[in-house]
Protein backbone atom coordinates (compact mmCIF):
# COMPACT_ATOMS: atom_id res chain seq x y z
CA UNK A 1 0.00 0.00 0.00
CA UNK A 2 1.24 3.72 -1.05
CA UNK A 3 1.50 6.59 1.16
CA UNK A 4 -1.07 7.56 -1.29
CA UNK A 5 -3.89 5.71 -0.01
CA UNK A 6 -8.02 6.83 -0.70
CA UNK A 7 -9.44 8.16 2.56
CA UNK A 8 -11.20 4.62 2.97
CA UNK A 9 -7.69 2.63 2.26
CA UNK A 10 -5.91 1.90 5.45
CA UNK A 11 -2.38 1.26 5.72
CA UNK A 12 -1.02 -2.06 6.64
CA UNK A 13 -0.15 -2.02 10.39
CA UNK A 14 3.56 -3.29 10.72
CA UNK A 15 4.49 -6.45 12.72
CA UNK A 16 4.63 -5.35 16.80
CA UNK A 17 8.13 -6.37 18.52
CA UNK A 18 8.30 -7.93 21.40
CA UNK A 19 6.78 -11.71 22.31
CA UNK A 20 3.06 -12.52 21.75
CA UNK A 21 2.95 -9.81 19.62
CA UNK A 22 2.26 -11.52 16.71
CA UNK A 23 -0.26 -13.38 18.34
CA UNK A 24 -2.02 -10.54 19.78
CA UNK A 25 -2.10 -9.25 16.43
CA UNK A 26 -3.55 -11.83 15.12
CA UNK A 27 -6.14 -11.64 17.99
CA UNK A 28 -7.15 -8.46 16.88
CA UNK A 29 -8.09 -9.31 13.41
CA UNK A 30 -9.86 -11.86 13.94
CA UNK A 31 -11.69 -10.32 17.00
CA UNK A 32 -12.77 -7.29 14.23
CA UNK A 33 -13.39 -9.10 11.30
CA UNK A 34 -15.74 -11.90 13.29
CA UNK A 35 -17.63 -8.52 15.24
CA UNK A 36 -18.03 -7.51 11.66
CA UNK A 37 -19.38 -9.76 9.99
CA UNK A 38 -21.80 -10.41 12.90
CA UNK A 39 -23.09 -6.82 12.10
CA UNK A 40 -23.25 -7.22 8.65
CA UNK A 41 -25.53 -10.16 9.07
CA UNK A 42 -28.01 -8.32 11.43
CA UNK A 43 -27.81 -5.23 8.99
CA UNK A 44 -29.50 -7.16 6.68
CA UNK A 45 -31.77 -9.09 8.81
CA UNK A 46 -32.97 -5.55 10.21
CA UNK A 47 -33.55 -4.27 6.53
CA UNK A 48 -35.24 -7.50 5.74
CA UNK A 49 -37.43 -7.34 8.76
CA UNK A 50 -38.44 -3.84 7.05
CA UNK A 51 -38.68 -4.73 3.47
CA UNK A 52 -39.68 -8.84 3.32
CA UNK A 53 -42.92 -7.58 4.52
CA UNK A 54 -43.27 -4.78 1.97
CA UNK A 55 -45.49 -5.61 -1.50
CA UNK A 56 -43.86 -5.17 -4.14
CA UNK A 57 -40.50 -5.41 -2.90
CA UNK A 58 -39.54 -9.28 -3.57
CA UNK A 59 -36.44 -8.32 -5.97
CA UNK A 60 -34.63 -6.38 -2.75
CA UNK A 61 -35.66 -8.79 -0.21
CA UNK A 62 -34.25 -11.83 -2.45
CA UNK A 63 -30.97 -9.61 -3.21
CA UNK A 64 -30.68 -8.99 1.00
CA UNK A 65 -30.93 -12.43 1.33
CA UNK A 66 -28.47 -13.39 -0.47
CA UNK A 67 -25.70 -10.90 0.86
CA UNK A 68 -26.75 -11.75 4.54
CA UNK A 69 -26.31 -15.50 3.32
CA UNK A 70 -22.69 -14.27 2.11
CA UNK A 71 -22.34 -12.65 5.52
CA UNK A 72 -23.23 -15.58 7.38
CA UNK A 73 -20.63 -17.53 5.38
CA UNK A 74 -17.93 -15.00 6.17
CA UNK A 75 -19.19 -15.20 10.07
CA UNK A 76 -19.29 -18.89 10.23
CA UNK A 77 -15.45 -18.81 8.93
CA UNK A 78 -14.42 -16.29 11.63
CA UNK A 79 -16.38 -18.69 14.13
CA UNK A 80 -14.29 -20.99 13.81
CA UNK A 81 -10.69 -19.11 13.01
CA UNK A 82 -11.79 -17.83 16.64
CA UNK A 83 -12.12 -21.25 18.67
CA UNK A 84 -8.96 -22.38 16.49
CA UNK A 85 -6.81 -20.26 17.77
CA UNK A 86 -8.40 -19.76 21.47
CA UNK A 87 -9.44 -16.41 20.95
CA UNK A 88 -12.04 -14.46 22.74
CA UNK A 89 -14.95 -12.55 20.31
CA UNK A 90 -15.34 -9.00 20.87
CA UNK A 91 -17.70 -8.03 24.62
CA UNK A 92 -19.08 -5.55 22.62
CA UNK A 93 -20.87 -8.35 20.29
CA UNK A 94 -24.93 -7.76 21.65
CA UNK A 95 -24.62 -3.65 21.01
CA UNK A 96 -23.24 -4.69 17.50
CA UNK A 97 -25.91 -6.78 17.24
CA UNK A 98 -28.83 -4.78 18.47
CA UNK A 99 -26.80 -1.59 16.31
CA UNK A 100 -26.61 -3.45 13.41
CA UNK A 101 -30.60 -4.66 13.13
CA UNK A 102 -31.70 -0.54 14.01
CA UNK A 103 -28.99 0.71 11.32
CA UNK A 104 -30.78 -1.74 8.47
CA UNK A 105 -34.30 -1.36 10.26
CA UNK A 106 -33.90 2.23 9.87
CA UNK A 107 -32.53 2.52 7.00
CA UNK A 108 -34.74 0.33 4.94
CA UNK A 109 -37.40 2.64 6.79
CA UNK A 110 -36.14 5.37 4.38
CA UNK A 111 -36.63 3.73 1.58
CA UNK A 112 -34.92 1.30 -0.88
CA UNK A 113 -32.04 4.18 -1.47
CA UNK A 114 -30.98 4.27 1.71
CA UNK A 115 -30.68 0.80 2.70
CA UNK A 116 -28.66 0.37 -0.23
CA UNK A 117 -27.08 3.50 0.76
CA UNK A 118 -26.44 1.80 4.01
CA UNK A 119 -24.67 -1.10 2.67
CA UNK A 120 -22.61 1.06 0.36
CA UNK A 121 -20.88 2.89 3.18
CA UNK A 122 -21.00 0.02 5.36
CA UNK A 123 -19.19 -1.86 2.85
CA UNK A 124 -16.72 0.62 1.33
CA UNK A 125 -15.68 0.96 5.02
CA UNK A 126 -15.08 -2.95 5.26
CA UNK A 127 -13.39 -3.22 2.04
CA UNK A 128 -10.68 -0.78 3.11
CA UNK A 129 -10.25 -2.31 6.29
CA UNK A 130 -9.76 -6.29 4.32
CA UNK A 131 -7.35 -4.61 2.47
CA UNK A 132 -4.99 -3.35 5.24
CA UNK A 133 -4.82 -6.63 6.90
CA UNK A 134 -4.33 -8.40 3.31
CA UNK A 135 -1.56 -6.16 3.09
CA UNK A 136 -0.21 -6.50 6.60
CA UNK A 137 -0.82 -10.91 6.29
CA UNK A 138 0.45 -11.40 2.88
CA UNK A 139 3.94 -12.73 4.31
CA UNK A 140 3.28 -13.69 7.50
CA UNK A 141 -0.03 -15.61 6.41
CA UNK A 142 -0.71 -15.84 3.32
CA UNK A 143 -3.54 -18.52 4.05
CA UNK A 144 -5.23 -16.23 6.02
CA UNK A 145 -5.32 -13.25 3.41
CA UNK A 146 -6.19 -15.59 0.56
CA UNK A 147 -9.44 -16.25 2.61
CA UNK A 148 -9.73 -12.49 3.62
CA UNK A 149 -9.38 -11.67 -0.19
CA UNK A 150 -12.39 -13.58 -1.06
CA UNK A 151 -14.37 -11.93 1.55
CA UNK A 152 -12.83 -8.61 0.21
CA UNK A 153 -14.53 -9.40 -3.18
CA UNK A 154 -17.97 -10.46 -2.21
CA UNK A 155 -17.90 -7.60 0.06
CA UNK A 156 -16.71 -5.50 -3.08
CA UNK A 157 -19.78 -7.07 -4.84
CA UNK A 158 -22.40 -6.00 -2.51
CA UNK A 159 -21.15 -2.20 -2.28
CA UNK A 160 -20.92 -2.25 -6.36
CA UNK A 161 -24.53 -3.67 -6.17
CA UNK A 162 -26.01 -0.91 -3.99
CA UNK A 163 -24.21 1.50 -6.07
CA UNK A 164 -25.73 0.57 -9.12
CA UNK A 165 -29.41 -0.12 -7.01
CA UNK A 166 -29.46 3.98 -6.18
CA UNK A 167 -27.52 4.13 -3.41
CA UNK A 168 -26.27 7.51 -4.01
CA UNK A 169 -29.51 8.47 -4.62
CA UNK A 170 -30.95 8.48 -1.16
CA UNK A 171 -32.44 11.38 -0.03
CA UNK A 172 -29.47 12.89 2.32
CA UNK A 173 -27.13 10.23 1.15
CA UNK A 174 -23.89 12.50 1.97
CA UNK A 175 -24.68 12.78 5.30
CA UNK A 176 -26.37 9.31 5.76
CA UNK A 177 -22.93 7.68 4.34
CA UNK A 178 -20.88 9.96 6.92
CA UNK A 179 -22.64 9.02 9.79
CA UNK A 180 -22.61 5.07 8.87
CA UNK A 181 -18.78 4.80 8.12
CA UNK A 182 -18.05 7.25 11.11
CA UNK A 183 -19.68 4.34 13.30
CA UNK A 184 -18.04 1.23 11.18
CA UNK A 185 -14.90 2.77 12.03
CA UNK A 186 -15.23 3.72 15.69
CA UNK A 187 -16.70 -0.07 15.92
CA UNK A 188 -13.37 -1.14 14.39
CA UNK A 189 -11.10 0.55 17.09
CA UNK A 190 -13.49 -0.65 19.61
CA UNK A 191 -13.72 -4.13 18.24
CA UNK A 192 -10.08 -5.20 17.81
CA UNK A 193 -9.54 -3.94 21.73
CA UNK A 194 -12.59 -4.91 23.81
């Protein structure tokens, strides 16, 4: 990664000396990627409690389905990366939980635009974030951030998707999309630490 990086492209974070350090790297990651995930999949099941009911809107509810089943995938995976290697999911996992279903709730509340405005800054947030750790695991794990590559492209898939559902095109969508990544990204810090 350049010293040029987007404002959503984070740079790798180098190895930590010391003992453990690896290990409590590692820890990190896959503390934040599993509390994640787990929000991604109540994102969706909060928009789908919205919009499944709705007439008329089968074609969203089928294409939320499917990215929560993508989500639940990716969560599964991290499930069990987390008992492998003994480590501890974030405390913070109910608020993400209960935060995640009232982001997609309320969003999908506003309309189609926004909850595919939602998942656009939701995702563009994640994808940023797969790519630093690709980055930082490329040498020292290369298993690892071959699987965190895939995830990188479905989750690619889903923000190119809302884009090109209207995303942009929710009413307020400048200040909808700064408010959503702001939290993504506190959620991050707070994630990989608690």
């Amino acid at each position: 990664m350049t010293a040029e990086a987007g404002p959503f492209q984070s740079r790798p974070i180098p190895p930590r000396p010391g003992q453990g350090a690896t290990a409590r790297r590692l820890a990190e990651i896959l503390r934040v990627d599993h509390a994640g995930e787990l929000g991604a999949v109540h994102i969706y099941r909060g928009q789908r409690a919205v919009l499944d009911a709705a007439p008329g809107r089968e074609r969203i509810a089928g294409d939320l389905a499917e990215m929560e089943g993508h989500e639940a995938v990716h969560l599964a995976r991290f499930d069990a990366l987390l008992n492998d290697a003994r480590v501890r999911p974030t405390l913070m996992a109910p608020l993400w939980r209960a935060a995640g279903f009232a982001l997609g709730a309320g969003t999908a509340l506003m309309g189609e635009k926004a909850a595919h405005a939602c998942t656009e800054a939701v995702e563009s947030v994640i994808e940023a974030h797969y790519a630093g750790q690709i980055a930082e695991l490329g040498d020292r794990d290369p298993a690892l951030a071959a699987e965190l590559s895939q995830f990188r492209d479905e989750e690619l898939a889903h923000r190119d998707h809302a884009v090109a559902e209207g995303a942009r095109e929710a009413p307020g969508y400048g200040l909808l999309a700064a408010v959503i990544r702001a939290g993504c990204k506190a959620a991050i810090k707070i994630s990989e630490k608690i």
